[in-house]
N, C-alpha and C. Protein backbone atom coordinates (compact mmCIF):
# COMPACT_ATOMS: atom_id res chain seq x y z
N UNK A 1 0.81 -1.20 0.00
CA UNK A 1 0.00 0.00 0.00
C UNK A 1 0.86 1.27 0.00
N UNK A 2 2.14 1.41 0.54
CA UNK A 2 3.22 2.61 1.12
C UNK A 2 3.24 2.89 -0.45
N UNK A 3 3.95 1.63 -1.39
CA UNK A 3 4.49 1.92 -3.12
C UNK A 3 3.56 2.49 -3.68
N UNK A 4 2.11 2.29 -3.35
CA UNK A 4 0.86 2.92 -4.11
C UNK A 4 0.66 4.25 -4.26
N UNK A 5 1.22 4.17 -2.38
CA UNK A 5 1.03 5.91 -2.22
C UNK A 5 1.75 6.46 -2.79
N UNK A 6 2.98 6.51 -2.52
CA UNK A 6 4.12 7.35 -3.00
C UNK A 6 3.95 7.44 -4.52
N UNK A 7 3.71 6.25 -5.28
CA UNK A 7 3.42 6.76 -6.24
C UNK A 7 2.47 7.50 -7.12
N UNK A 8 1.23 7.48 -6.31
CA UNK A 8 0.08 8.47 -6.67
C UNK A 8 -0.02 9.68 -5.94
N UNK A 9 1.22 9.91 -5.12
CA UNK A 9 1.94 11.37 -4.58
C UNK A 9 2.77 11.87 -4.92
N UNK A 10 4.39 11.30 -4.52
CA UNK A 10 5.39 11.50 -4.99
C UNK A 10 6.00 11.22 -6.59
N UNK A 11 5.19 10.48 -7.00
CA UNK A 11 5.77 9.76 -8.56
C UNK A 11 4.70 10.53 -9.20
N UNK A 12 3.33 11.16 -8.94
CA UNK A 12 2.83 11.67 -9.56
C UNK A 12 3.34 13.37 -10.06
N UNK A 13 3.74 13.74 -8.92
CA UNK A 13 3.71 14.97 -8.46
C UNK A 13 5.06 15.11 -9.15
N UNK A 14 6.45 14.64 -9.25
CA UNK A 14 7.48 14.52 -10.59
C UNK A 14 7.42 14.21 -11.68
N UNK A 15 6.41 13.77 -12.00
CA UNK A 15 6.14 13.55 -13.56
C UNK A 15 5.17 14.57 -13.92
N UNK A 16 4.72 15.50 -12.82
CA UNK A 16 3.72 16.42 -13.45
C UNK A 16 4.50 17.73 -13.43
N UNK A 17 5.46 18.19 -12.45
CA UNK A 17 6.53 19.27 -13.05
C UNK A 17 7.14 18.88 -14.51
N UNK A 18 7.20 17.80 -14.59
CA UNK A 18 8.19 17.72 -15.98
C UNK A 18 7.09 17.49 -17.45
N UNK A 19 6.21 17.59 -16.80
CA UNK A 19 4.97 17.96 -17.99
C UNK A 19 4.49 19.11 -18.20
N UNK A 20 4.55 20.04 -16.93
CA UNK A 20 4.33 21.51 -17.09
C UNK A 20 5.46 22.03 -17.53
N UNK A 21 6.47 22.06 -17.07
CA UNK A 21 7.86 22.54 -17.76
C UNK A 21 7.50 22.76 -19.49
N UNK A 22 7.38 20.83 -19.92
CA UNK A 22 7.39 21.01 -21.33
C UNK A 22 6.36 21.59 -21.51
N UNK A 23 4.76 21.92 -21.31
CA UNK A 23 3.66 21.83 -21.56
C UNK A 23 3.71 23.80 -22.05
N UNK A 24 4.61 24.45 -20.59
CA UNK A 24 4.79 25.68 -20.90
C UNK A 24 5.82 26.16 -22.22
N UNK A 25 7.10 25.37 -22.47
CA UNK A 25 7.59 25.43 -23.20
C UNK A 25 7.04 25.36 -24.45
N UNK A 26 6.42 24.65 -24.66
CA UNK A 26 5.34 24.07 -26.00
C UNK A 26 4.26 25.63 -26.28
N UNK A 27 3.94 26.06 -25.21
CA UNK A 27 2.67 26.92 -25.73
C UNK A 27 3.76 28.23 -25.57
N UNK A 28 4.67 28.87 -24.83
CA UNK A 28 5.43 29.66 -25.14
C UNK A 28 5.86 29.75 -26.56
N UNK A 29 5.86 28.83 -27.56
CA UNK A 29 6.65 28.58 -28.76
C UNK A 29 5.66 28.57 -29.37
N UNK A 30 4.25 28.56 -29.03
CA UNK A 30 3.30 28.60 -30.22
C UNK A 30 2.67 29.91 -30.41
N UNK A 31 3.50 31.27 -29.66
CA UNK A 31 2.85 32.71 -29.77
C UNK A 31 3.17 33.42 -28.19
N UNK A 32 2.43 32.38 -27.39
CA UNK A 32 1.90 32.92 -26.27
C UNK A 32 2.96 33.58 -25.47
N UNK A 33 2.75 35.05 -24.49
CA UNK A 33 4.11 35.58 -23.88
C UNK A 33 4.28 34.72 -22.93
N UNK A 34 5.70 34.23 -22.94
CA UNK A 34 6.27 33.60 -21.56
C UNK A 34 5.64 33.11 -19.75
N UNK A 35 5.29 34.92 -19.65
CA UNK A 35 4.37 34.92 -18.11
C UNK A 35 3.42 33.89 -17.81
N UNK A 36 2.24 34.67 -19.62
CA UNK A 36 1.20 33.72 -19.39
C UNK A 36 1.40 31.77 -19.94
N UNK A 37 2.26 31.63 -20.80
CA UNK A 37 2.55 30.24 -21.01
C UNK A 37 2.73 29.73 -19.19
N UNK A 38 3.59 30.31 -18.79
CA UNK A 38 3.89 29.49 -16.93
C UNK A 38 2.42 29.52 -16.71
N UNK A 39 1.75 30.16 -16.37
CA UNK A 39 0.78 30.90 -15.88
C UNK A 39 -0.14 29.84 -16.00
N UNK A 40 -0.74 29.65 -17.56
CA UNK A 40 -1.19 28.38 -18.12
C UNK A 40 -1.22 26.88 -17.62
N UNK A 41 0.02 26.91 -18.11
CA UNK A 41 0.79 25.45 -17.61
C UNK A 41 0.69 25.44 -16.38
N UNK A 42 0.71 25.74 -15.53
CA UNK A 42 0.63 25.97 -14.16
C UNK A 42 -0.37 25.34 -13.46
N UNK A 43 -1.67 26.41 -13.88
CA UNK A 43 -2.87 25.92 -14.04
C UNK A 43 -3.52 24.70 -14.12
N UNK A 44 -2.99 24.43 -15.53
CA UNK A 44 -3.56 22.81 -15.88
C UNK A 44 -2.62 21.84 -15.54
N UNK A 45 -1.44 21.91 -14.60
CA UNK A 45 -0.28 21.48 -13.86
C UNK A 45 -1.84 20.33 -12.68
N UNK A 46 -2.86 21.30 -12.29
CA UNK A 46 -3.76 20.91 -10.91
C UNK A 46 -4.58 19.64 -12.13
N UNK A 47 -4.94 19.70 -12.99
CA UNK A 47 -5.97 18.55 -13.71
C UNK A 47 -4.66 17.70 -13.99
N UNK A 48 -3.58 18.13 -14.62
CA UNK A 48 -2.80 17.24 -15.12
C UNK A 48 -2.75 16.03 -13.46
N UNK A 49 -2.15 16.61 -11.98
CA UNK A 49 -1.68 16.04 -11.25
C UNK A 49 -2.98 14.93 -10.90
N UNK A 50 -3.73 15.60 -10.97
CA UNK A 50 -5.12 14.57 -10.55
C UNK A 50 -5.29 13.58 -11.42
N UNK A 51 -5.18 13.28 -12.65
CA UNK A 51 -5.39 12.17 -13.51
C UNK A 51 -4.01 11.52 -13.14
N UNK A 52 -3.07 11.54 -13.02
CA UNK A 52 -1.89 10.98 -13.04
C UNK A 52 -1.78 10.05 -11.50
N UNK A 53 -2.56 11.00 -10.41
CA UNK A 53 -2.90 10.42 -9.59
C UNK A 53 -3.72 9.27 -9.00
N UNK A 54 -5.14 9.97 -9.93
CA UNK A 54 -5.83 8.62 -10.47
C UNK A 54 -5.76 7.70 -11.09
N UNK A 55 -4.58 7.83 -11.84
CA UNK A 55 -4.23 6.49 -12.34
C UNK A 55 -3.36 5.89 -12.26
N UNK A 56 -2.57 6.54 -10.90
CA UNK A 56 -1.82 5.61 -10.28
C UNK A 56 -2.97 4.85 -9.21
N UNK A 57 -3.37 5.20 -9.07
CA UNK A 57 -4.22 4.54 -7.59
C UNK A 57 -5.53 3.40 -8.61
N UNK A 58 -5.68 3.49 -9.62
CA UNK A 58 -6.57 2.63 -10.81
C UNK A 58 -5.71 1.60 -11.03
N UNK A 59 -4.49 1.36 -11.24
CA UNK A 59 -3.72 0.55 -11.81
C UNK A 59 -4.02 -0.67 -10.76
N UNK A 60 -3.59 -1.99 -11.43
CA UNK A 60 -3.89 -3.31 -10.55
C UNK A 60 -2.94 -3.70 -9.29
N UNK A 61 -1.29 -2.49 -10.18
CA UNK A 61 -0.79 -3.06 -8.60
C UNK A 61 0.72 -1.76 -8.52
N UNK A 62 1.19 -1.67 -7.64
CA UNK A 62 1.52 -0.44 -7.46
C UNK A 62 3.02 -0.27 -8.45
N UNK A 63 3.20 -1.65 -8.70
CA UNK A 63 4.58 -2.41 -9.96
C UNK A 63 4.33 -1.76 -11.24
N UNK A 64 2.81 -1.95 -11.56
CA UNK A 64 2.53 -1.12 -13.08
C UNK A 64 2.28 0.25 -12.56
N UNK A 65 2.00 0.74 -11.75
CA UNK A 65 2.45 2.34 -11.56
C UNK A 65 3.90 3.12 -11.58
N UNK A 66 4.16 2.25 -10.73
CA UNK A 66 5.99 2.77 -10.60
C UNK A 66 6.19 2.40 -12.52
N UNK A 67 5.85 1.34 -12.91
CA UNK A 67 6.72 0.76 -14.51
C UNK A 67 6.41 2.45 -15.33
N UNK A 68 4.72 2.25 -15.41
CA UNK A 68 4.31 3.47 -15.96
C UNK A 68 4.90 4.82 -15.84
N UNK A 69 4.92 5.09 -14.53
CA UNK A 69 5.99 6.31 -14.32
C UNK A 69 7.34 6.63 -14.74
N UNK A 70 7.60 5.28 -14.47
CA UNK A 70 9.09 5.84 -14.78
C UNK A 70 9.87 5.36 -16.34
N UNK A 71 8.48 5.03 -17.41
CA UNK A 71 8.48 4.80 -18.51
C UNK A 71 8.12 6.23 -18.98
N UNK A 72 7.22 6.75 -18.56
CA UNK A 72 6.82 8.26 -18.89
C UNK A 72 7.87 9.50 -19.12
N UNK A 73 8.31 9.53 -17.67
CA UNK A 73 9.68 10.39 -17.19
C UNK A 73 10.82 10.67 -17.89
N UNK A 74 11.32 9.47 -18.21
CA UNK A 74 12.25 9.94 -19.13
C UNK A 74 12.45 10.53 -20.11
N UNK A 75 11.68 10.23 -20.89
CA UNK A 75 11.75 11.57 -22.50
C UNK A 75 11.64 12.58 -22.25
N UNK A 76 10.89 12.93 -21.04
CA UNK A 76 10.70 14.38 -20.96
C UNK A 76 11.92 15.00 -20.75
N UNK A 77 13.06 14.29 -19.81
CA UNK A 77 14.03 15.08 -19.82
C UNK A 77 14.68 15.97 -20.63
N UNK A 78 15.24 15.30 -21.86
CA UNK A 78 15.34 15.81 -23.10
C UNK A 78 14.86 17.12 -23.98
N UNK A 79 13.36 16.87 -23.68
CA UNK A 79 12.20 18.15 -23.86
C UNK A 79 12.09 19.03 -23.17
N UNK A 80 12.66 18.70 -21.80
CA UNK A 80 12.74 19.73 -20.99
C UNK A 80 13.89 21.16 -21.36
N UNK A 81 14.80 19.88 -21.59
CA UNK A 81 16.45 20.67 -21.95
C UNK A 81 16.34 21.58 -23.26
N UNK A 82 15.71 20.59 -24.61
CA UNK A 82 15.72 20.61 -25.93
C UNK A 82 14.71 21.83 -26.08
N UNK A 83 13.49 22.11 -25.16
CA UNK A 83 12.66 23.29 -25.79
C UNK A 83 13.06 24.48 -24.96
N UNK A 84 13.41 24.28 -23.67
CA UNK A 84 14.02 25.76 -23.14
C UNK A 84 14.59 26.79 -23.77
N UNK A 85 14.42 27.82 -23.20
CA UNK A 85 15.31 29.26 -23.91
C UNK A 85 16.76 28.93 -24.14
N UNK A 86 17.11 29.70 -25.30
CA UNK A 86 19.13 29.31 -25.85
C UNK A 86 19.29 30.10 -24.44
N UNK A 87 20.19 29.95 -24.05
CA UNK A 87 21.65 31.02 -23.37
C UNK A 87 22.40 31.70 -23.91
């Protein structure tokens, strides 16, 4: 039950910064000013965390949550790095 939690808390709640990150990056690049892209993303950061949550806690066992998660996670890294502002 502890792996369930953490992951429909803690495993949720890191895979949903690294979806807002890109999510803002993505709509920053499609027009929108910067502020409001965070602003946005931010926002739908609260629906994003709740489905991710819910479906960690839906899954049959807390093994395909953690798999799921941390099958998810990784690409984003990349997207995270790859759509950010140059320096």
């Amino acid at each position: 039950m502890a792996a369930r939690i953490l992951a429909g808390t803690l495993g949720a709640y890191g895979l949903t910064v690294q979806l807002t990150v890109v999510l803002s990056f993505l709509v920053a690049r499609a027009g929108m000013a910067r502020v409001e892209a965070v602003t946005a993303a931010t926002l739908a950061s609260f629906a994003i965390f709740a489905g991710i949550s819910m479906a960690a806690f839906h899954t049959r066992s807390a093994a395909r949550a953690w798999l799921w998660l941390t099958i998810t996670a990784p690409p984003l890294a990349p997207l995270d790095w790859g759509l950010g502002p140059v320096r």
